[in-house]
Protein backbone atom coordinates (compact mmCIF):
# COMPACT_ATOMS: atom_id res chain seq x y z
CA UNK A 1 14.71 28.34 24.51
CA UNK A 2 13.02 24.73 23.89
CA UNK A 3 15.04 21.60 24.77
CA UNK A 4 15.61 18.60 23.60
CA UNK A 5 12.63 17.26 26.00
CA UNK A 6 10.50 20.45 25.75
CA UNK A 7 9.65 19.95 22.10
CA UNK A 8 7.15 18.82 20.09
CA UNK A 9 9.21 16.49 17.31
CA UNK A 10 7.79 15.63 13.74
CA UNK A 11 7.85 11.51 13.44
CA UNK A 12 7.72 9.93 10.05
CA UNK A 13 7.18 6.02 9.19
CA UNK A 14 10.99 6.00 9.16
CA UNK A 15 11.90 6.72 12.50
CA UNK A 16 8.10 5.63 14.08
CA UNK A 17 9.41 2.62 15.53
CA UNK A 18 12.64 4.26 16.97
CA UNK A 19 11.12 7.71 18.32
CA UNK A 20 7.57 6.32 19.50
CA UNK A 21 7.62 2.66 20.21
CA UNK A 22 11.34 2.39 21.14
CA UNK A 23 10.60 5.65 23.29
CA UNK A 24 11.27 5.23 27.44
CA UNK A 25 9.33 7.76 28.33
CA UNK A 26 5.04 7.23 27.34
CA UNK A 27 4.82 9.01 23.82
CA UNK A 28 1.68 10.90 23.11
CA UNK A 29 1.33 11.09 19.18
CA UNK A 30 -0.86 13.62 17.02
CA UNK A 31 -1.65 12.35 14.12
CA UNK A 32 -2.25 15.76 11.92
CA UNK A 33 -2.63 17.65 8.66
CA UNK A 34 -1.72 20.98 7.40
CA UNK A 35 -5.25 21.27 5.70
CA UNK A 36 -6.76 21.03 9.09
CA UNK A 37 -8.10 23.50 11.32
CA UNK A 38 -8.22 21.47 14.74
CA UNK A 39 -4.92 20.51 14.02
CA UNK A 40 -3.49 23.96 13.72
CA UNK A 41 -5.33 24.82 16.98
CA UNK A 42 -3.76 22.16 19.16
CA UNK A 43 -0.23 23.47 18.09
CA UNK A 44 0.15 25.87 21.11
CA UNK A 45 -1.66 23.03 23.38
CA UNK A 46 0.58 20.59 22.70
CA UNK A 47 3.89 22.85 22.74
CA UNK A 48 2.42 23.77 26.79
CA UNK A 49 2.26 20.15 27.17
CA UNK A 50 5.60 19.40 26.27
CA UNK A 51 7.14 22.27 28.32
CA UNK A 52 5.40 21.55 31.29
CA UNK A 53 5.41 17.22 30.81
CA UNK A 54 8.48 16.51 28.89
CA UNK A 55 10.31 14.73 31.98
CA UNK A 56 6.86 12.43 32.01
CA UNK A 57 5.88 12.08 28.43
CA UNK A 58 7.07 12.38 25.06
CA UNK A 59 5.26 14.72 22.52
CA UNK A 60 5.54 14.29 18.70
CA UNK A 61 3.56 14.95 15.52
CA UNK A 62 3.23 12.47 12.57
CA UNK A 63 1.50 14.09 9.22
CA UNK A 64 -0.61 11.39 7.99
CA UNK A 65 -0.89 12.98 4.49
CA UNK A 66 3.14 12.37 4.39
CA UNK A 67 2.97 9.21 6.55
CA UNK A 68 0.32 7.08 5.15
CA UNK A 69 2.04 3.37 6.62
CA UNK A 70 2.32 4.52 9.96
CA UNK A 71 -1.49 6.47 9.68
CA UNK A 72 -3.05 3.08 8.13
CA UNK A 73 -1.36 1.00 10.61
CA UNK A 74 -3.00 2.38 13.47
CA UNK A 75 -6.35 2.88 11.31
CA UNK A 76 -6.42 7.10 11.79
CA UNK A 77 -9.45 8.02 9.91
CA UNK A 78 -10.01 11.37 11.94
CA UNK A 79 -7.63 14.48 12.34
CA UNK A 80 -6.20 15.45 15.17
CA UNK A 81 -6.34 12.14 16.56
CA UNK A 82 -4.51 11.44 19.64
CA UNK A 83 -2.92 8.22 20.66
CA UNK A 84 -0.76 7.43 23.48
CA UNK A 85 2.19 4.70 23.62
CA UNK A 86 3.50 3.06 26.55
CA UNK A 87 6.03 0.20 26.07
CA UNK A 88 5.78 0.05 22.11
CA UNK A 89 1.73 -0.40 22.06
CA UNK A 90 -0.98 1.94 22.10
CA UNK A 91 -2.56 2.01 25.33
CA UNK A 92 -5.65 5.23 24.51
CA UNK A 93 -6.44 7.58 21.76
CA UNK A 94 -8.12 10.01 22.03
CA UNK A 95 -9.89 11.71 18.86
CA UNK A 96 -10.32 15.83 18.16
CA UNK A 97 -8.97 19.10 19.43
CA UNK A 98 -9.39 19.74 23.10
CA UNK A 99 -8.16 22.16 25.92
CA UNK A 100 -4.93 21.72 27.51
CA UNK A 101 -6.45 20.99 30.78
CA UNK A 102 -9.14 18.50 29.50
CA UNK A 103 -6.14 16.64 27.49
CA UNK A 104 -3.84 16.51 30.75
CA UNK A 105 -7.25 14.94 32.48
CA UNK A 106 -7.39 12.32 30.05
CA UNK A 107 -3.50 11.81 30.02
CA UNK A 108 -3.54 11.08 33.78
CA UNK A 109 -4.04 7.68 33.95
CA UNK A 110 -0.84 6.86 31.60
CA UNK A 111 1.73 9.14 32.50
């Protein structure tokens, strides 16, 4: 049964500031839609991830199509993008679906 810290949690422009940049932990965000296919793909990824990371890093979803202040903010013109937060700012984003060991490569230098 998924925990609090083994889930992957929607974020809206509501609670943004309060879930990602107020977040202790580093917060990896995809930024997703339900009309696309990468996006889908990177579901199962990204719920791995958050079983197997969630004491080191935060995993959430924002739907830009839902979310457009948040998506504009950080200028997301490509789905799945993939940005990491550290402190309140982004610190790397990362842009399209990739393997679950290629993404924990490129998360290695910020968590």
């Amino acid at each position: 049964m998924a925990t609090e810290v083994t889930r992957v949690t929607d974020v809206t422009d509501a609670n943004f500031e309060t879930e990602v940049l107020g977040a202790e932990l580093p917060v990896l965000v995809e930024f997703t839609a339900d009309w696309c296919p990468p996006c889908r793909q990177m579901g199962p990824v990204l719920k791995a991830l958050a079983a197997e990371e969630g004491e080191r890093l935060k995993v959430v979803q924002l739907d830009v199509d839902s979310n457009p202040a948040t998506t504009n903010a950080y200028k997301v013109l490509s789905m799945p993008t993939f940005m990491v937060f550290r402190g309140g700012e982004p610190v790397k984003a990362m842009v399209g679906a990739r393997a679950k060991r290629k993404l924990l490569e490129e998360l290695a230098d910020v968590i």
